[in-house]
PDB file of N, CA and C in Angstrom:
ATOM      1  N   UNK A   1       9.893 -10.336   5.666  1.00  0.00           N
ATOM      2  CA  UNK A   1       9.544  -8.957   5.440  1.00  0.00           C
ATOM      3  C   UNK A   1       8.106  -8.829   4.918  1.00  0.00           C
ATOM      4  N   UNK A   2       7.733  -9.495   4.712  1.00  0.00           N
ATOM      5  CA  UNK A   2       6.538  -9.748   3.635  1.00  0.00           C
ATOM      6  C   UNK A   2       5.357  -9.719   4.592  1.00  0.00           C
ATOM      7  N   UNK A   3       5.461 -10.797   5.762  1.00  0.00           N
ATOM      8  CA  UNK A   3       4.819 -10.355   7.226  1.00  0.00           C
ATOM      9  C   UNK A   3       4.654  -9.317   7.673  1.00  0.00           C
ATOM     10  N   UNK A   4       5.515  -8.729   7.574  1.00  0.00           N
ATOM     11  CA  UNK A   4       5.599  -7.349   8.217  1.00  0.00           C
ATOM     12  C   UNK A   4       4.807  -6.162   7.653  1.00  0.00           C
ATOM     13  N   UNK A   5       5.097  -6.483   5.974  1.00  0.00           N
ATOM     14  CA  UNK A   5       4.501  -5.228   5.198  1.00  0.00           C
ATOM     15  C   UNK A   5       2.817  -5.860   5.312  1.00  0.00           C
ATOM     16  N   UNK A   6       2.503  -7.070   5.687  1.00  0.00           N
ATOM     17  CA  UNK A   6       0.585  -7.372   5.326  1.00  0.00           C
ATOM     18  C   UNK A   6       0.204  -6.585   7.105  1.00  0.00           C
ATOM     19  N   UNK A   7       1.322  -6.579   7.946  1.00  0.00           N
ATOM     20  CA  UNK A   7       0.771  -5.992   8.992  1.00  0.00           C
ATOM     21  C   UNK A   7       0.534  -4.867   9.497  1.00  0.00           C
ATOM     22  N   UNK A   8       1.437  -3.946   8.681  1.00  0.00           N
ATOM     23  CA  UNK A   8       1.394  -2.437   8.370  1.00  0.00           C
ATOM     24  C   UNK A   8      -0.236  -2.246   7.345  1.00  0.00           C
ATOM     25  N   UNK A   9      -0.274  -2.852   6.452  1.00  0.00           N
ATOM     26  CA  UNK A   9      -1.256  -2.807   5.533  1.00  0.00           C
ATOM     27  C   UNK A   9      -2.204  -3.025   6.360  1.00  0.00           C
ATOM     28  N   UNK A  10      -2.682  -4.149   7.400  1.00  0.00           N
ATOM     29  CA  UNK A  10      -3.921  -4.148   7.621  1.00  0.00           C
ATOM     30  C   UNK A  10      -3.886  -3.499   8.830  1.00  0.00           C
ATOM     31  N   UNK A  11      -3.355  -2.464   9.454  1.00  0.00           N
ATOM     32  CA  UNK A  11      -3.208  -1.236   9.927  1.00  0.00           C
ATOM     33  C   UNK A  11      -4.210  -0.193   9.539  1.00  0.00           C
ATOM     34  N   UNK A  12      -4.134   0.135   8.148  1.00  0.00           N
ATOM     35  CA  UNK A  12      -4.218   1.039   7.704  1.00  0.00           C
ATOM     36  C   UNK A  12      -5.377   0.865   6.704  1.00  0.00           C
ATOM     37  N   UNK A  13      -5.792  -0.178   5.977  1.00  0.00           N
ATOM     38  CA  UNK A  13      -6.744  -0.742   5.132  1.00  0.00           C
ATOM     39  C   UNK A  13      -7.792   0.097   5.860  1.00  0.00           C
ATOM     40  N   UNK A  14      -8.144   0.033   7.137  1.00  0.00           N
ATOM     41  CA  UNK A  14      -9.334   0.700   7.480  1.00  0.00           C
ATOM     42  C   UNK A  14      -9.873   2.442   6.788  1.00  0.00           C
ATOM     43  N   UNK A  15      -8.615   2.819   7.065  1.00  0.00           N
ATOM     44  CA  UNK A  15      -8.933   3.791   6.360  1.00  0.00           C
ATOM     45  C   UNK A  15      -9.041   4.174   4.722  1.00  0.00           C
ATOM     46  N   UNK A  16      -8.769   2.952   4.509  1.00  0.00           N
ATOM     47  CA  UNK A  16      -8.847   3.400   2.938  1.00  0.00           C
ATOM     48  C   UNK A  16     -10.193   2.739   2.452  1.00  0.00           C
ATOM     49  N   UNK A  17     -10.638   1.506   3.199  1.00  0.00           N
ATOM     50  CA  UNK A  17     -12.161   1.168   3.176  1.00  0.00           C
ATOM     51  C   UNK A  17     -13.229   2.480   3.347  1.00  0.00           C
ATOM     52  N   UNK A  18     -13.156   3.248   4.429  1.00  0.00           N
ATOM     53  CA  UNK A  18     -13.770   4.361   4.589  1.00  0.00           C
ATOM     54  C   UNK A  18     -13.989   4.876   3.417  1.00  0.00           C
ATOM     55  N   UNK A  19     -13.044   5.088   2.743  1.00  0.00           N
ATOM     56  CA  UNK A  19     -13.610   5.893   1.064  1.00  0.00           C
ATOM     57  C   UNK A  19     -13.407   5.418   0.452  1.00  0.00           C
ATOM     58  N   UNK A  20     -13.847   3.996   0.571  1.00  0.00           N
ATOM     59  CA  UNK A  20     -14.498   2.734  -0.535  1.00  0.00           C
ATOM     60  C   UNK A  20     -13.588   2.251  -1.562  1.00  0.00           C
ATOM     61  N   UNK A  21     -12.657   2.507  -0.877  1.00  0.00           N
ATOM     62  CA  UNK A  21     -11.067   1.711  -1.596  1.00  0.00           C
ATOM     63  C   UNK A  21     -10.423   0.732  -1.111  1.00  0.00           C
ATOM     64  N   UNK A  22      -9.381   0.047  -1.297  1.00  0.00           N
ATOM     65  CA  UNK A  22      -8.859  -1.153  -0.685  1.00  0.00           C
ATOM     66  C   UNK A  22      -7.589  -1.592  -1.362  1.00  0.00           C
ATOM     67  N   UNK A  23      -6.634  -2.369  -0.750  1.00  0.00           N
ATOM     68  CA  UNK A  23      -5.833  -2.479  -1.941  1.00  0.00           C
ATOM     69  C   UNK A  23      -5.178  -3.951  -1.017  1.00  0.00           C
ATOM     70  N   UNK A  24      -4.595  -4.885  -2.083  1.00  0.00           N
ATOM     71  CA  UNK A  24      -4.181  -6.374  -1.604  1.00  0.00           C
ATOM     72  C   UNK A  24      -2.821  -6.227  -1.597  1.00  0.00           C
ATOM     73  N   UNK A  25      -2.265  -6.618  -1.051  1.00  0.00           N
ATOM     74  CA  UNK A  25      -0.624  -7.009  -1.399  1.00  0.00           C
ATOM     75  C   UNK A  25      -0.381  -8.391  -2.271  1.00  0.00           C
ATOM     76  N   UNK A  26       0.533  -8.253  -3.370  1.00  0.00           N
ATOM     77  CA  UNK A  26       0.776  -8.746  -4.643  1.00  0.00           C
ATOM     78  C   UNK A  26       1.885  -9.657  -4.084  1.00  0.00           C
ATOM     79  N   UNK A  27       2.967  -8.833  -3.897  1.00  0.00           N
ATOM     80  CA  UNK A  27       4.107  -9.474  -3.177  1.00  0.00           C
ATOM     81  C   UNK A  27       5.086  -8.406  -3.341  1.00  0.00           C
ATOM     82  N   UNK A  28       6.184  -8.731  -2.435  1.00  0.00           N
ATOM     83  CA  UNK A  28       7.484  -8.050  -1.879  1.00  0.00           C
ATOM     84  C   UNK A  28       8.642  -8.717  -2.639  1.00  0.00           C
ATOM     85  N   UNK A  29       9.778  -7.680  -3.670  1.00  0.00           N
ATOM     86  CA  UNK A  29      10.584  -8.098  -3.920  1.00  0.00           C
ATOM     87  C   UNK A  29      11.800  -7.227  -3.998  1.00  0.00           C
ATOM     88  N   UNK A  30      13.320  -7.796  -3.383  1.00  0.00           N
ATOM     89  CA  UNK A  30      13.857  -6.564  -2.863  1.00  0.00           C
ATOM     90  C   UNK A  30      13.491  -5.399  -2.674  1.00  0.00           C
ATOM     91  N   UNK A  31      12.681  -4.943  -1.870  1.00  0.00           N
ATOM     92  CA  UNK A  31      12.312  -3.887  -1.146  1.00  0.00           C
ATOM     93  C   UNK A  31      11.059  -3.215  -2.338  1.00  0.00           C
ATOM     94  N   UNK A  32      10.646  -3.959  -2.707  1.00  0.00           N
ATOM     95  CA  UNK A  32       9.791  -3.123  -3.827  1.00  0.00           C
ATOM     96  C   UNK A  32       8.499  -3.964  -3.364  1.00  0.00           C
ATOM     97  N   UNK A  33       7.505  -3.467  -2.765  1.00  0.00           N
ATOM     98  CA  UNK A  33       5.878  -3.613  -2.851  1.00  0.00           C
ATOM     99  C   UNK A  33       5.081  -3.314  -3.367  1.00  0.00           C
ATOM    100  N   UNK A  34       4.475  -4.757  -3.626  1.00  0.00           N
ATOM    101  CA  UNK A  34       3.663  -4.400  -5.106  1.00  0.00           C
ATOM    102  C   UNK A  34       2.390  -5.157  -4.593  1.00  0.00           C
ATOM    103  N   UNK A  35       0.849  -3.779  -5.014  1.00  0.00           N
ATOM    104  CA  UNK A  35       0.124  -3.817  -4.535  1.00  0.00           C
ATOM    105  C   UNK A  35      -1.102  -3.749  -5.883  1.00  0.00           C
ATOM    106  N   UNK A  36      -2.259  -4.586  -5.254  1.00  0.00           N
ATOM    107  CA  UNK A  36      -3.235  -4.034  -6.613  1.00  0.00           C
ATOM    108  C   UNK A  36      -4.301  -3.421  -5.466  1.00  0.00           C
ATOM    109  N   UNK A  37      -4.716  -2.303  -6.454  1.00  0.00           N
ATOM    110  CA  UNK A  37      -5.743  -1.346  -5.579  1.00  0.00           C
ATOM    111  C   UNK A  37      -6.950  -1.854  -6.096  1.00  0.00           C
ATOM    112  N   UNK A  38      -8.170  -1.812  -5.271  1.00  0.00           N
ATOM    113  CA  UNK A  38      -9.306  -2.095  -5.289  1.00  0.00           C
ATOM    114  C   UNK A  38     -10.273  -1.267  -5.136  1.00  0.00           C
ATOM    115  N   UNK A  39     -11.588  -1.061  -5.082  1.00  0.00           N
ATOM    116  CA  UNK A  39     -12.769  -0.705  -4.879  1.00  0.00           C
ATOM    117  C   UNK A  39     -12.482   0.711  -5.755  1.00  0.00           C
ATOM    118  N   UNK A  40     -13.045   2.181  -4.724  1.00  0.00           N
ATOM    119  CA  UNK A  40     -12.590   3.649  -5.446  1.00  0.00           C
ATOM    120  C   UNK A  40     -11.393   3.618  -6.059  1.00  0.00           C
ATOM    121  N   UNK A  41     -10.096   2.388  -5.212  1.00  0.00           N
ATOM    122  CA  UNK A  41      -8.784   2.856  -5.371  1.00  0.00           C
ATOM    123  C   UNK A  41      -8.749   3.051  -6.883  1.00  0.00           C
ATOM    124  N   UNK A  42      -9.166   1.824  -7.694  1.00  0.00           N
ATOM    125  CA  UNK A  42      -8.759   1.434  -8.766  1.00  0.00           C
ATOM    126  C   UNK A  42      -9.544   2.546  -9.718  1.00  0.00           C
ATOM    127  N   UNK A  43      -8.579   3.320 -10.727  1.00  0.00           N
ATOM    128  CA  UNK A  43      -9.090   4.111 -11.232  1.00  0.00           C
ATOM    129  C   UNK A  43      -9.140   5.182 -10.755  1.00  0.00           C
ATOM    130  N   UNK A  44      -9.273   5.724  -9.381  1.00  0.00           N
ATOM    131  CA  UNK A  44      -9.077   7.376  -8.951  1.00  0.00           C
ATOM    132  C   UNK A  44      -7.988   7.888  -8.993  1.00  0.00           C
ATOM    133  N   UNK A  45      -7.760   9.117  -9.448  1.00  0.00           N
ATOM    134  CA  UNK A  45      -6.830  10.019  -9.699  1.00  0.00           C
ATOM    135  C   UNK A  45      -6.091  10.260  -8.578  1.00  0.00           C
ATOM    136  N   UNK A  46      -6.862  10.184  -7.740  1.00  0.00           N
ATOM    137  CA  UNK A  46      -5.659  10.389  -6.575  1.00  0.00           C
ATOM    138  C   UNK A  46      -5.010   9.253  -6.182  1.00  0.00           C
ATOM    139  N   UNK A  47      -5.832   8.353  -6.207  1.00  0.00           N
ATOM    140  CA  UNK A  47      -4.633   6.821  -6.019  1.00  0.00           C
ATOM    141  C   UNK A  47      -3.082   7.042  -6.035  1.00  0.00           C
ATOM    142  N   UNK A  48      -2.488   7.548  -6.938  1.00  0.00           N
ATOM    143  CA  UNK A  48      -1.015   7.495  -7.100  1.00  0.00           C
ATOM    144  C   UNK A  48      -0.587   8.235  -5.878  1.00  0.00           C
ATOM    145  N   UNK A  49      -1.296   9.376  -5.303  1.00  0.00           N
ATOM    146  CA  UNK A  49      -0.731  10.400  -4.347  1.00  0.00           C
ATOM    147  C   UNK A  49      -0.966   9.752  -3.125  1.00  0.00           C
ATOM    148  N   UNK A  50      -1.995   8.838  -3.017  1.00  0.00           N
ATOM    149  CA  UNK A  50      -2.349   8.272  -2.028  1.00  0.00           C
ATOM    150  C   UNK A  50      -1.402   7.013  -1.811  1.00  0.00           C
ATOM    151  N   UNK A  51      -0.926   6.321  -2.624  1.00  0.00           N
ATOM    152  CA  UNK A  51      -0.274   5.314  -2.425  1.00  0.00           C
ATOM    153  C   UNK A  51       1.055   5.679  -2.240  1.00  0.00           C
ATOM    154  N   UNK A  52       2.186   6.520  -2.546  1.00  0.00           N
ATOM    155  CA  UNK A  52       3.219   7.397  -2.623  1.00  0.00           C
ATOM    156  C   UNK A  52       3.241   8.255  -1.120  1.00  0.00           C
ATOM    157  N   UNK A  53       2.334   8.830  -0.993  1.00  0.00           N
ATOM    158  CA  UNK A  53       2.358   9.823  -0.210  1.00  0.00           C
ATOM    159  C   UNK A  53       1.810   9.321   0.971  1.00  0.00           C
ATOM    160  N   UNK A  54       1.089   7.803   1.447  1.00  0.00           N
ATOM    161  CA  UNK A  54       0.485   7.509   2.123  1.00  0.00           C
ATOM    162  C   UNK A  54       0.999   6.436   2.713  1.00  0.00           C
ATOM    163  N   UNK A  55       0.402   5.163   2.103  1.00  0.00           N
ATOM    164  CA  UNK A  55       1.326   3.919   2.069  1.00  0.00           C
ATOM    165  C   UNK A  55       2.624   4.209   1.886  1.00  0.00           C
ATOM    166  N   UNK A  56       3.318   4.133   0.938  1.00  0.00           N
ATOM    167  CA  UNK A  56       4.779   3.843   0.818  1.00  0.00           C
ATOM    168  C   UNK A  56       4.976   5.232   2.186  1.00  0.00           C
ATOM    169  N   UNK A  57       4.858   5.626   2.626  1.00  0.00           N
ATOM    170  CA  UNK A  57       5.309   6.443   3.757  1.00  0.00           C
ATOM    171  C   UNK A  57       5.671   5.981   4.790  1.00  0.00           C
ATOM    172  N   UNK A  58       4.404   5.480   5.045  1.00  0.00           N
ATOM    173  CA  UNK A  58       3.497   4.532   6.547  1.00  0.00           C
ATOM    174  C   UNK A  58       4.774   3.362   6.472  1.00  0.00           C
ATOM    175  N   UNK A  59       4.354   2.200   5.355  1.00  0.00           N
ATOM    176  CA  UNK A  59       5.624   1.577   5.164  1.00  0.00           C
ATOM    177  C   UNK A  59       7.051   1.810   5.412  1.00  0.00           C
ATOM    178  N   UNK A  60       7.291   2.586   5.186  1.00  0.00           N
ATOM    179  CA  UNK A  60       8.675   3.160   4.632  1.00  0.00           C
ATOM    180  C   UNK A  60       8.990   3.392   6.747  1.00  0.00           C
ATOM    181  N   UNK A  61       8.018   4.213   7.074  1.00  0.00           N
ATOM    182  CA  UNK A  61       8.445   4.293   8.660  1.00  0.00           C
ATOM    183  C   UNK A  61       8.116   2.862   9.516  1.00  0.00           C
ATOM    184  N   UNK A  62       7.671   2.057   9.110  1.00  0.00           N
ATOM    185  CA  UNK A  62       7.567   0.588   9.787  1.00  0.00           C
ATOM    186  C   UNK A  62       8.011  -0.145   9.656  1.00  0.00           C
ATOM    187  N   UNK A  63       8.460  -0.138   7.661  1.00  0.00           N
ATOM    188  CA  UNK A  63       9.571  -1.377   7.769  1.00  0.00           C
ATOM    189  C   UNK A  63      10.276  -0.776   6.813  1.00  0.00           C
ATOM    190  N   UNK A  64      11.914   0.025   7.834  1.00  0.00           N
ATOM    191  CA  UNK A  64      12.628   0.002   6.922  1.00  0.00           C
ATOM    192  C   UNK A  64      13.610  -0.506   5.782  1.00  0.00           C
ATOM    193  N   UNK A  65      12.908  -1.603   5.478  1.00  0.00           N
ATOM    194  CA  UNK A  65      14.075  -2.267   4.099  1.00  0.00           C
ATOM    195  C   UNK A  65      12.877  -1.858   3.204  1.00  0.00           C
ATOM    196  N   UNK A  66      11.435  -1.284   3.216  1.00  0.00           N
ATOM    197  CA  UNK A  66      10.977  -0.844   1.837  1.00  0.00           C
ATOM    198  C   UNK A  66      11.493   0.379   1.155  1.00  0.00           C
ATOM    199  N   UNK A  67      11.325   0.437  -0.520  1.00  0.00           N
ATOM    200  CA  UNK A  67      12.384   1.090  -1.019  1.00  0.00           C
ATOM    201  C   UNK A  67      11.285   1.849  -1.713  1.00  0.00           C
ATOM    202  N   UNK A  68       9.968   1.013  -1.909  1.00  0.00           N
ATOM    203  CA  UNK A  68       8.974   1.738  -3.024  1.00  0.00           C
ATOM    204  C   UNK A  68       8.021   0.972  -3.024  1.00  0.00           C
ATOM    205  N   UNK A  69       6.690   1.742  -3.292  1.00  0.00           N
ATOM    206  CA  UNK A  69       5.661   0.742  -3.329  1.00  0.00           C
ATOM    207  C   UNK A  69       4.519   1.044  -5.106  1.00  0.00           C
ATOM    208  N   UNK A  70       4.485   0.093  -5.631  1.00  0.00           N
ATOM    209  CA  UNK A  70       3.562   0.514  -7.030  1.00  0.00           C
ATOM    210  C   UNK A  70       2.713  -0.233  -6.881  1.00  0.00           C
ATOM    211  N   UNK A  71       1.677   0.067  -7.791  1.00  0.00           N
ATOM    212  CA  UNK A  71       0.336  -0.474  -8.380  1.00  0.00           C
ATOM    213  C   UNK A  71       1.134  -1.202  -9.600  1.00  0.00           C
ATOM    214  N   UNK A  72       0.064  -2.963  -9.225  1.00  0.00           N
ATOM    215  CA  UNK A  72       0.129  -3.803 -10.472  1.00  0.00           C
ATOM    216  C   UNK A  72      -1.161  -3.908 -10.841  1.00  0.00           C
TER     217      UNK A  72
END
């Protein structure tokens, strides 16, 4: 599963490079992805809405055994 979620991620990384953000995958554990955000990510206010509302979405429609995705 863990494959799956770095391939969804680097999907989508492009766009979050665009506005000078980035974020790594930490690791996958029962259905919980755990990510550290980088560049703008780290520290912008919108991060949480973006990762919730964005990622864990994207995820959530590609691989369904994810359950949730947080910032470590």
């Amino acid at each position: 599963m863990k494959e799956k979620v770095q391939e969804v991620l680097d999907r989508i990384r492009p766009q979050l490079q665009a506005d000078g953000g980035d974020l790594e995958l930490v690791d996958v554990v029962d259905g919980v992805v755990k990510v550290k955000l980088q560049g703008a990510c780290n520290g912008c206010p919108g991060a949480q809405m973006t990762l919730k509302m964005g990622v864990e979405r994207i995820l959530k429609e590609n691989v369904p055994e994810v359950k949730e995705v947080i910032a470590v």
